[in-house]
Protein backbone atom coordinates (compact mmCIF):
# COMPACT_ATOMS: atom_id res chain seq x y z
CA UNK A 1 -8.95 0.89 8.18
CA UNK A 2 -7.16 0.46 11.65
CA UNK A 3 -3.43 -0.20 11.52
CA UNK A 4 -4.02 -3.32 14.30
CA UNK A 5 -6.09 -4.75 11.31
CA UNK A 6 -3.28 -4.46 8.76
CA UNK A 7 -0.30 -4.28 10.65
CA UNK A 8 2.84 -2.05 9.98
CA UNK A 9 3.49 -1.87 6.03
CA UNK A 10 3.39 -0.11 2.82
CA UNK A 11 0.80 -1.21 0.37
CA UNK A 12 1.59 -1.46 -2.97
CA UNK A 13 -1.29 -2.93 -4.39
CA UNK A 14 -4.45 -2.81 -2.99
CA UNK A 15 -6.14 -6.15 -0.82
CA UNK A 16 -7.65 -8.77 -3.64
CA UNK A 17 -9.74 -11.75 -3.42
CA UNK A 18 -8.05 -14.49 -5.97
CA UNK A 19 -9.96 -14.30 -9.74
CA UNK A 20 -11.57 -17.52 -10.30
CA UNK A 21 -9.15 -19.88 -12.09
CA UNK A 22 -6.30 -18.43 -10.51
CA UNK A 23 -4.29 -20.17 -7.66
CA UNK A 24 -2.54 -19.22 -4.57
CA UNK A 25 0.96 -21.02 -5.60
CA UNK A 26 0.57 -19.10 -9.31
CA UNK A 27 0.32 -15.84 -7.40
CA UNK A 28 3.26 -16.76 -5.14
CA UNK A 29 5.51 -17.56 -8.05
CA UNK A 30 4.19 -14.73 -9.93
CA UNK A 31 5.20 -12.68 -7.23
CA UNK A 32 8.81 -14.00 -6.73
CA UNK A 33 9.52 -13.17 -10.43
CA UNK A 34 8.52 -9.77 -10.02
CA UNK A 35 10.79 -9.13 -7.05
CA UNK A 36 13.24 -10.76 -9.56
CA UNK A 37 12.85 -8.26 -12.25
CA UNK A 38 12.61 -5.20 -9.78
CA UNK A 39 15.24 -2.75 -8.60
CA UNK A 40 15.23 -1.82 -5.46
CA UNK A 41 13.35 1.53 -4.71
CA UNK A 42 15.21 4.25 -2.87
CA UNK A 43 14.13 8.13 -1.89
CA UNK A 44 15.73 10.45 0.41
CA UNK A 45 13.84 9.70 3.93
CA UNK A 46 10.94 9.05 5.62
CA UNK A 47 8.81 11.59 7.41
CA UNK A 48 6.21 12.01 9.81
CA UNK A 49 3.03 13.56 7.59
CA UNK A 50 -0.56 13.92 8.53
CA UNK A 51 -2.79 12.24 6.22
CA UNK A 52 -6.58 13.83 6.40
CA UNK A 53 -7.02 12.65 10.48
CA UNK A 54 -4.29 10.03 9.82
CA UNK A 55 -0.43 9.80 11.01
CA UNK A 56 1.77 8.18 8.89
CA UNK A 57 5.40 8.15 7.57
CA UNK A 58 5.51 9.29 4.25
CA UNK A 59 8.99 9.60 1.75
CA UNK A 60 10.47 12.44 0.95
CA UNK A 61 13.08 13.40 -2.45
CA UNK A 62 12.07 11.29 -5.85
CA UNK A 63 9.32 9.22 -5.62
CA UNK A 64 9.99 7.96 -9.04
CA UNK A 65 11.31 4.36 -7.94
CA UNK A 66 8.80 4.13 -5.54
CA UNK A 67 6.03 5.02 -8.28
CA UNK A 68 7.98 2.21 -10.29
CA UNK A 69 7.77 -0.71 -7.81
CA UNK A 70 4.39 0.29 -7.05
CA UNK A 71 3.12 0.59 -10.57
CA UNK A 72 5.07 -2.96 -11.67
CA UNK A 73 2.82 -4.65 -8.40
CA UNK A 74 -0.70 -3.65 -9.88
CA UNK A 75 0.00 -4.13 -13.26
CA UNK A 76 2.03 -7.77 -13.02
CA UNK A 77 0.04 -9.26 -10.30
CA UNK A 78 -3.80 -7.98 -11.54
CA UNK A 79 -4.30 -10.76 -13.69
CA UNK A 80 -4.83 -12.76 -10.41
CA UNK A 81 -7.80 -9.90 -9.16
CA UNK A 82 -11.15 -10.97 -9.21
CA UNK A 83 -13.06 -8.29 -10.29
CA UNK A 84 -14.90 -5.58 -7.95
CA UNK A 85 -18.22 -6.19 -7.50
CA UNK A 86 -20.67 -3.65 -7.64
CA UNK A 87 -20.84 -3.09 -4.08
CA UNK A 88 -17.43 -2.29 -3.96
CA UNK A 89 -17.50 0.06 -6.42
CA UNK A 90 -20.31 1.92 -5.05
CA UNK A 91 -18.47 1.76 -1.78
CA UNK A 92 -15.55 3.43 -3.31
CA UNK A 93 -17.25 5.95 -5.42
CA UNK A 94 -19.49 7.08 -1.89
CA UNK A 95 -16.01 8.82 -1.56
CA UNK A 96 -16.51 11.48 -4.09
CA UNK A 97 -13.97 10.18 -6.76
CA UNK A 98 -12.32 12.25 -9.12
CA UNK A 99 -12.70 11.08 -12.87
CA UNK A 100 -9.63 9.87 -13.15
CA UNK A 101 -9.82 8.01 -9.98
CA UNK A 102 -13.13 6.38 -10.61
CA UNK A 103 -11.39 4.93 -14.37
CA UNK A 104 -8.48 3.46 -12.24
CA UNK A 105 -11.17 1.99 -9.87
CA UNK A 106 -12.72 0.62 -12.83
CA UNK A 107 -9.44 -0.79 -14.82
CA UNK A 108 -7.45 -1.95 -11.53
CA UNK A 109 -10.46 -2.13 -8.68
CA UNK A 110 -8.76 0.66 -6.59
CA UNK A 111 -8.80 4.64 -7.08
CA UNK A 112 -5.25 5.24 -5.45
CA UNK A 113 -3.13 3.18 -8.06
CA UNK A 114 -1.05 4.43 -10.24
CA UNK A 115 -0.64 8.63 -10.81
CA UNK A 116 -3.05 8.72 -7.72
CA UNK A 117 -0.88 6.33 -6.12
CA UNK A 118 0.73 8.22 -2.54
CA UNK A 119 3.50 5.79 -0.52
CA UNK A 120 2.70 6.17 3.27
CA UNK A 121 3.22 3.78 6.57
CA UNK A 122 0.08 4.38 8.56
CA UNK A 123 0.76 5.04 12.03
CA UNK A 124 -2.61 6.21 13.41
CA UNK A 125 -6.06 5.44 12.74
CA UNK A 126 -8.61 8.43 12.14
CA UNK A 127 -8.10 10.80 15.23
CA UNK A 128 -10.01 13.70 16.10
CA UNK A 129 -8.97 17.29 15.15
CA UNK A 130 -8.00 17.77 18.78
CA UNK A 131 -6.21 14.75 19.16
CA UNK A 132 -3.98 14.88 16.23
CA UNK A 133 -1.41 17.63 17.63
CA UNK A 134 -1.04 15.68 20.51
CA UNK A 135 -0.42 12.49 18.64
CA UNK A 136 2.13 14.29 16.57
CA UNK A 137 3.97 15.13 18.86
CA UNK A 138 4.44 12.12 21.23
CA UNK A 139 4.90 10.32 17.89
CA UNK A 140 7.42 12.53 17.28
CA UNK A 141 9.46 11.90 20.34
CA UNK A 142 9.15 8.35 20.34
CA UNK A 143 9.89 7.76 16.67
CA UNK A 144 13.40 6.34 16.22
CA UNK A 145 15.57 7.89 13.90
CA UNK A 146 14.44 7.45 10.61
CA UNK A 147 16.15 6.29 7.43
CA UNK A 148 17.92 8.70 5.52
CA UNK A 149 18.08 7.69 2.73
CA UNK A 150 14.94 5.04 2.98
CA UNK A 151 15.27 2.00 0.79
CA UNK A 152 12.34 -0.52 -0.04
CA UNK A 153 14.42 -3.20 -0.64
CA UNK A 154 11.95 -6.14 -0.42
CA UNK A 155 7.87 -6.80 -1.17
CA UNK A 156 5.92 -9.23 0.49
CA UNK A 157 2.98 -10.92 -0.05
CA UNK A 158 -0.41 -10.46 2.69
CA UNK A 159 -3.41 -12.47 3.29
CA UNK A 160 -6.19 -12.07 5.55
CA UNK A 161 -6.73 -14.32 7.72
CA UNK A 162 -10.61 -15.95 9.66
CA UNK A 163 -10.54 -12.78 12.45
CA UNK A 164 -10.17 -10.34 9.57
CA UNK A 165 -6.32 -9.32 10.40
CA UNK A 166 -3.76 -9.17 7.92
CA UNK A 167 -0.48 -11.90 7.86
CA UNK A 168 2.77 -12.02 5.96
CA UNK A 169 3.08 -15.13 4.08
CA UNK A 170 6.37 -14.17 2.54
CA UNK A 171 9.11 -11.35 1.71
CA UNK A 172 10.83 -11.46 -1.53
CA UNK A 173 14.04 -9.50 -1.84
CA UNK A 174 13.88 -7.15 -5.16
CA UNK A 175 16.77 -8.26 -7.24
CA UNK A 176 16.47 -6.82 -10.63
């Protein structure tokens, strides 16, 4: 996963490929009510964390509304999911999944949702051991100032496009 591929952004819920049935406009709509029903999501800040041999910017205080939006997202919008194949699964269990996480990879085709689910903005891709002090610290001095307190005030729905890149097809402002 390289941010160029996926651009700045939070996921929520994890990339998809439509369920058969299902239709791009239903998902759209679908996802404009949720933002609808949805409070806006607010912690104390944003912080600059290592991640394994990532960088990101991870919140900081109560996580709760975060946790809220996020959980809301897989559970309202997985009736559009096709289901994992086996290769995927395989592909996520080579990871050495905890129980827990291989049920949630079963139920909702990702191991990070839900409890296991960890808000982050990915800065970096993987950098060497070596590297990542360095990183740190010119992304520390080029960082702006960053939002205290940090509000995710909107979602917005991603697709993939031919060269593999993700693209925002819309923003929908949380109004519940």
């Amino acid at each position: 996963m390289t941010p160029r591929k996926y651009g700045f952004h939070g996921t929520l819920k994890p990339p998809f490929r439509l369920k058969a049935g299902k239709t791009f406009d239903a998902l759209e709509t679908a996802t404009s009510d949720l933002a609808t029903s949805l409070a806006p999501a607010c912690c104390d800040g944003l912080e600059l964390t290592r991640l394994g041999r990532f960088l990101a910017l991870t919140p900081s205080g109560d996580l709760g509304p975060l946790q809220r939006v996020a959980t809301a997202c897989v559970r309202e919008l997985d009736g559009f999911r096709a289901p994992a194949s086996e290769a995927e699964l395989a592909r996520r269990r080579k990871a050495g999944l905890r129980s827990r996480q291989d049920e949630l990879l079963v139920q909702w085709g990702y191991p990070y949702v839900m409890e296991e689910f960890r808000f982050h903005l990915t800065l970096s891709g993987r950098l060497s051991e070596d590297a990542l002090p360095q990183w740190s610290e010119t992304l520390r001095r080029h960082l702006p100032d960053l939002p205290t307190p940090f509000e995710m005030d909107q979602i917005a729905l991603c697709g993939e496009r031919g060269d593999g890149r993700f693209e925002l097809i819309h923003r929908y402002t949380l109004a519940g």
